[in-house]
N, C-alpha and C. Protein backbone atom coordinates (compact mmCIF):
# COMPACT_ATOMS: atom_id res chain seq x y z
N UNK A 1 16.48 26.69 -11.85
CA UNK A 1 16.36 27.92 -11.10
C UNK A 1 17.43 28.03 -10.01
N UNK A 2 17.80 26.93 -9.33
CA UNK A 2 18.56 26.86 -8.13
C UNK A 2 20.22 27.09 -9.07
N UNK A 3 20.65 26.83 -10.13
CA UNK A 3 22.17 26.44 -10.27
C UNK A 3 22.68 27.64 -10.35
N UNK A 4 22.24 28.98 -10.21
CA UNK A 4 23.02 30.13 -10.21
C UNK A 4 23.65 30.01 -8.67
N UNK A 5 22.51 29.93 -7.79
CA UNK A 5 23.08 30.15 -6.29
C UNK A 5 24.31 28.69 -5.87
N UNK A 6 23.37 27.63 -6.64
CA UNK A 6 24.65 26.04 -6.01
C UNK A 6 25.97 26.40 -6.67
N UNK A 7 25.41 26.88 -8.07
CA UNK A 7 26.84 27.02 -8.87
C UNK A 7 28.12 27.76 -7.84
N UNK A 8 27.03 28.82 -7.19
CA UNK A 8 28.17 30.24 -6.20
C UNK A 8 28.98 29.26 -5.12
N UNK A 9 27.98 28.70 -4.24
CA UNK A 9 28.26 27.88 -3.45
C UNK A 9 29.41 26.98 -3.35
N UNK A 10 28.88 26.50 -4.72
CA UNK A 10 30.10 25.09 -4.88
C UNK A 10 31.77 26.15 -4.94
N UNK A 11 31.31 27.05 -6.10
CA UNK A 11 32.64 27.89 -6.27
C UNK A 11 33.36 28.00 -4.77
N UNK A 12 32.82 28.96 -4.35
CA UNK A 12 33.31 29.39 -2.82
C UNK A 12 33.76 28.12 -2.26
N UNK A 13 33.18 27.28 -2.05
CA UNK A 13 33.60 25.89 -1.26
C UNK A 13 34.36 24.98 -1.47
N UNK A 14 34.81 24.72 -2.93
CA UNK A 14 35.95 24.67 -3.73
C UNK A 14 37.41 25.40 -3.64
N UNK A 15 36.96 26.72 -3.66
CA UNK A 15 38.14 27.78 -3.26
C UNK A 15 38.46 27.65 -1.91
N UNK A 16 37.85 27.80 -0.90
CA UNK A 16 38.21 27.59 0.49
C UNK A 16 38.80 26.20 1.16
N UNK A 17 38.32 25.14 0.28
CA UNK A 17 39.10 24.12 0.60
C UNK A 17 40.47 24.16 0.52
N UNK A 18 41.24 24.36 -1.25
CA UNK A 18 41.99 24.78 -1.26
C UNK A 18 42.83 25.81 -0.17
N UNK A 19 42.37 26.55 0.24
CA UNK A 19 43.16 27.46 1.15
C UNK A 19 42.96 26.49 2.35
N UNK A 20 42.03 26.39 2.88
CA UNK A 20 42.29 25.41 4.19
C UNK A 20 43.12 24.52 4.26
N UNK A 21 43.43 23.56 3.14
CA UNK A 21 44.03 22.62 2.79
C UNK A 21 45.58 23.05 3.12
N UNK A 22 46.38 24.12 2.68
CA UNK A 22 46.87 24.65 2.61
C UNK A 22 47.54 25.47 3.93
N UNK A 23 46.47 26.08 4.49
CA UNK A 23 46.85 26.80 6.23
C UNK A 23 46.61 25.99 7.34
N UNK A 24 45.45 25.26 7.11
CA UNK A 24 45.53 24.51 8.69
C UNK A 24 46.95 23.46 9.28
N UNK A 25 47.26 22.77 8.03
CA UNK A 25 48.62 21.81 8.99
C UNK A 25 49.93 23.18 9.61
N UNK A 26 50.24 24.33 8.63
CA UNK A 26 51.04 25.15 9.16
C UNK A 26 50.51 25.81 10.27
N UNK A 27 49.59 25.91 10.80
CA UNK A 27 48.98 26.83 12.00
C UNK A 27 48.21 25.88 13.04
N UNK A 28 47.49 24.76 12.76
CA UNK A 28 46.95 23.93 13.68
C UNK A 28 48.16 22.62 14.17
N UNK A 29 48.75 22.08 12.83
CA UNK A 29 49.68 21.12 12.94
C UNK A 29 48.84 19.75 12.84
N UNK A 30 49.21 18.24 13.08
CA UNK A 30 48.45 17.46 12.97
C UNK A 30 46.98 17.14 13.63
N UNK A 31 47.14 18.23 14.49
CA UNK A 31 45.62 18.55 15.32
C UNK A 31 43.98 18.40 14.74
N UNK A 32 44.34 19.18 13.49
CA UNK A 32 42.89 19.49 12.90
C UNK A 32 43.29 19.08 11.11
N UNK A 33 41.78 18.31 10.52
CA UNK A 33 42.18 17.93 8.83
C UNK A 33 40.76 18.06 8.24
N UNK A 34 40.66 17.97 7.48
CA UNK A 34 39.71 18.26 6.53
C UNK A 34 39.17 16.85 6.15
N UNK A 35 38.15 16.99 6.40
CA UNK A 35 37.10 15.23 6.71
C UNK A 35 36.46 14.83 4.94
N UNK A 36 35.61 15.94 4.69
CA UNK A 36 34.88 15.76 3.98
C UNK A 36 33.90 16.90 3.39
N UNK A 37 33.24 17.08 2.17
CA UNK A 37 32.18 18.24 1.87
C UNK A 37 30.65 17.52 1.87
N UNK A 38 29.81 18.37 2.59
CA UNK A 38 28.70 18.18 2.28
C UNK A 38 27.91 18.88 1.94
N UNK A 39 27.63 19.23 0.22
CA UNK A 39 26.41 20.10 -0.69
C UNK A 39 27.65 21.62 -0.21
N UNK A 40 27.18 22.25 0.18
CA UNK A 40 27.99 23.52 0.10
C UNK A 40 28.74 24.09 1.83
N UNK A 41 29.33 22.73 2.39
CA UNK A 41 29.90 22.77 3.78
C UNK A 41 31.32 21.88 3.92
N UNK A 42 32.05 21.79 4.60
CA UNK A 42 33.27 21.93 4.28
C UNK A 42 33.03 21.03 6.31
N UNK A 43 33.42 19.80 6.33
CA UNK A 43 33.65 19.17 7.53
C UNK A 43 35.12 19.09 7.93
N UNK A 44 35.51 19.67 9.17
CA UNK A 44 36.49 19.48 9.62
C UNK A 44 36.58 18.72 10.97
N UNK A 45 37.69 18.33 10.92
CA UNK A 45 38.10 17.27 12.59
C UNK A 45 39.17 17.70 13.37
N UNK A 46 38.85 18.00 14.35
CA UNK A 46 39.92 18.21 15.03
C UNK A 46 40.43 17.86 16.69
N UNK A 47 41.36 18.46 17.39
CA UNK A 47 40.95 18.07 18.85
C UNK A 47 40.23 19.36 19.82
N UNK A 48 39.36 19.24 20.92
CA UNK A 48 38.83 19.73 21.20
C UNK A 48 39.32 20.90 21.47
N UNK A 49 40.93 20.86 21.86
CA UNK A 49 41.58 22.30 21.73
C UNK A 49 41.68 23.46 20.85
N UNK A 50 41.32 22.89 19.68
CA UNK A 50 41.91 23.54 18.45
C UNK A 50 40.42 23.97 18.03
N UNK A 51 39.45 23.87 18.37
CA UNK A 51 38.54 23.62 17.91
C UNK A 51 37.77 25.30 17.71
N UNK A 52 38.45 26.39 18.41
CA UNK A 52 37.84 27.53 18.28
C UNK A 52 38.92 28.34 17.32
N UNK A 53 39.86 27.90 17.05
CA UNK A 53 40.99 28.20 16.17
C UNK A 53 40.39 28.25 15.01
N UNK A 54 40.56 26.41 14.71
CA UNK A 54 39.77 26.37 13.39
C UNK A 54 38.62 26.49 12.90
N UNK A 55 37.51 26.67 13.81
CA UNK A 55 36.21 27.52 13.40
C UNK A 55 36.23 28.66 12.80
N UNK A 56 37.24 29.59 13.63
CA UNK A 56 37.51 31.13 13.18
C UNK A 56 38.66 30.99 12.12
N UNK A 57 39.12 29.84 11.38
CA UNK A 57 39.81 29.88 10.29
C UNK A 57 38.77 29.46 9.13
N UNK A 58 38.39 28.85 9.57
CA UNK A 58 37.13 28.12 8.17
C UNK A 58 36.08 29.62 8.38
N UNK A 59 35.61 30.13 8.85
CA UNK A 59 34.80 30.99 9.25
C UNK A 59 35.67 32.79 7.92
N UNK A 60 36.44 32.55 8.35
CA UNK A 60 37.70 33.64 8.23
C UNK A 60 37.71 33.30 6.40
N UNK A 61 38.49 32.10 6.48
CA UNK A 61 38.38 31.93 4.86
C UNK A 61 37.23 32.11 4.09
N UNK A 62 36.22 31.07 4.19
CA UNK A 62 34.79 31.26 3.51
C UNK A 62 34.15 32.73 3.41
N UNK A 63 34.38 33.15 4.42
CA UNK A 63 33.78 34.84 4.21
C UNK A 63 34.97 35.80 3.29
N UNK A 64 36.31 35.10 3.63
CA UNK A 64 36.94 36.23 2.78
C UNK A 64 37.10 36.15 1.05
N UNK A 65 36.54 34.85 0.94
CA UNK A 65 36.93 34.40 -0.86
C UNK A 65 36.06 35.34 -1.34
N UNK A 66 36.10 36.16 -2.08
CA UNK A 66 36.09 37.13 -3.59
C UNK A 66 35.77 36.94 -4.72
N UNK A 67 35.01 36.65 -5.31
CA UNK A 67 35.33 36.54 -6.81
C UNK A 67 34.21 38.05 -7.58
N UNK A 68 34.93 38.34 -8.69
CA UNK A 68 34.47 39.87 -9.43
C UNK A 68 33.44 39.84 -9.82
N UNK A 69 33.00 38.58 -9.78
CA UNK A 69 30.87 38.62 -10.14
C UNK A 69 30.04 38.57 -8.57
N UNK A 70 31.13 37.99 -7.23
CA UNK A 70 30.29 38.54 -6.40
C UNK A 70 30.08 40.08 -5.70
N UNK A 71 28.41 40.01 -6.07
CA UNK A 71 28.07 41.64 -6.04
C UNK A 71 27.01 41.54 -4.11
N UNK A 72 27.40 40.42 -3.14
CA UNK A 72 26.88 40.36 -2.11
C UNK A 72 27.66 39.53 -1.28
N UNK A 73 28.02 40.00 0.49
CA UNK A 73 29.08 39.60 1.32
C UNK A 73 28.34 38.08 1.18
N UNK A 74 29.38 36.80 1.59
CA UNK A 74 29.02 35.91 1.84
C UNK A 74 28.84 35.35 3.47
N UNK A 75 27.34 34.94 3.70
CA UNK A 75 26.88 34.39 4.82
C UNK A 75 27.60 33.10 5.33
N UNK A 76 28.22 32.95 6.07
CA UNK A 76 28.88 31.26 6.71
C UNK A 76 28.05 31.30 8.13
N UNK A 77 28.02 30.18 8.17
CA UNK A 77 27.32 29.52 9.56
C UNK A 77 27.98 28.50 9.91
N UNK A 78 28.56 28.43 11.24
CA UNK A 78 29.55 27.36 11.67
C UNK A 78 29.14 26.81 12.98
N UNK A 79 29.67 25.94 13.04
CA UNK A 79 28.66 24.44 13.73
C UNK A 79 30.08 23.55 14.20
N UNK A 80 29.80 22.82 15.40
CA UNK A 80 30.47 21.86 16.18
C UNK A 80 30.02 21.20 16.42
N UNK A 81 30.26 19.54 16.61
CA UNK A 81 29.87 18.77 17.78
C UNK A 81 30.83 17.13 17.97
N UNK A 82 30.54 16.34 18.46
CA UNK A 82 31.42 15.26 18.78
C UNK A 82 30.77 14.76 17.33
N UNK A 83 29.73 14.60 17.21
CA UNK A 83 29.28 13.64 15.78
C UNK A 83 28.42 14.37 14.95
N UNK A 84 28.48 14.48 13.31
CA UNK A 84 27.79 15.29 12.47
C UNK A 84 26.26 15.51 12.92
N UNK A 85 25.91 14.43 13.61
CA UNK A 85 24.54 14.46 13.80
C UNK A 85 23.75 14.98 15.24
N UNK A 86 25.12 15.74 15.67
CA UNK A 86 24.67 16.22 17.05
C UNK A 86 25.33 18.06 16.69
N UNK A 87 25.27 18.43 15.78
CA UNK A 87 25.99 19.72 15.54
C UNK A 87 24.80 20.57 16.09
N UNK A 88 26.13 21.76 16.72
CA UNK A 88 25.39 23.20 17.63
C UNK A 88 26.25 24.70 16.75
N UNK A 89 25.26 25.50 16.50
CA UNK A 89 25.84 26.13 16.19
C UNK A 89 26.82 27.14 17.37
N UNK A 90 27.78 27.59 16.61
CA UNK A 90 29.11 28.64 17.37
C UNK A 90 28.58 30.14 17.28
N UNK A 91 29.10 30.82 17.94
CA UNK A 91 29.15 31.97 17.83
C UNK A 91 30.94 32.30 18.38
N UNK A 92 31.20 32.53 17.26
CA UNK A 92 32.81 33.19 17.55
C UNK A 92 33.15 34.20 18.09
N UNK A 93 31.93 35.17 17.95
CA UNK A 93 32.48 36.48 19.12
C UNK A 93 32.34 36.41 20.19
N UNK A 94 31.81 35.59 20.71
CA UNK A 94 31.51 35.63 22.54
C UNK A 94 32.11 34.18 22.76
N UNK A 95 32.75 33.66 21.73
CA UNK A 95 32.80 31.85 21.89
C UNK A 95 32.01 30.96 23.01
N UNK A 96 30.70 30.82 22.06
CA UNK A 96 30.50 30.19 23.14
C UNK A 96 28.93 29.53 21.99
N UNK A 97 28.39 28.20 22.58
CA UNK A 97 28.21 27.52 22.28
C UNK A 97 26.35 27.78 21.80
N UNK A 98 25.57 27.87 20.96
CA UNK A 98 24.48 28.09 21.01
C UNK A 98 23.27 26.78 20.96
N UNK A 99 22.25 26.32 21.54
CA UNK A 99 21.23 25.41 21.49
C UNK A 99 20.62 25.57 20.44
């Protein structure tokens, strides 16, 4: 029942790597890299400077990938913290940090 939606997931998260892979060293520079995936999330590292940059780039990509069978916008939810296990979610329009 679930592999229509993981199947979407994985797609999208697959595709966006690729592009991240791709834009962050030209626009962040050695600052920020691509860590690791977990299930349908995409971990990045970076320095604390860069850190609202590349939110609103991973944020930016994942929502903009396309494909002609998707018939609904895609939802991203983006998250920070010093260690995976202390993550807060972001809000990019007001930047600023949510509990």
């Amino acid at each position: 029942m679930n592999f229509p939606v993981q199947s979407l997931a994985n797609e999208v998260c697959f595709a966006a790597l690729r592009e991240l892979d791709a834009k962050l060293p030209s626009i962040i520079g050695a600052d920020a890299y691509l860590v690791l995936t977990v299930h349908d999330s995409i971990v990045a590292e970076c320095e604390m400077e860069s850190m609202w940059t590349v939110a609103q780039m991973g944020y930016d990509v994942m929502t903009g990938i396309k494909f002609d069978w998707m018939k609904v916008p895609m939802e991203v939810d983006v998250e920070a913290g010093l260690n995976y296990g202390e993550l807060k979610k972001l809000d990019l329009k007001t930047r600023t940090v949510k509990d």
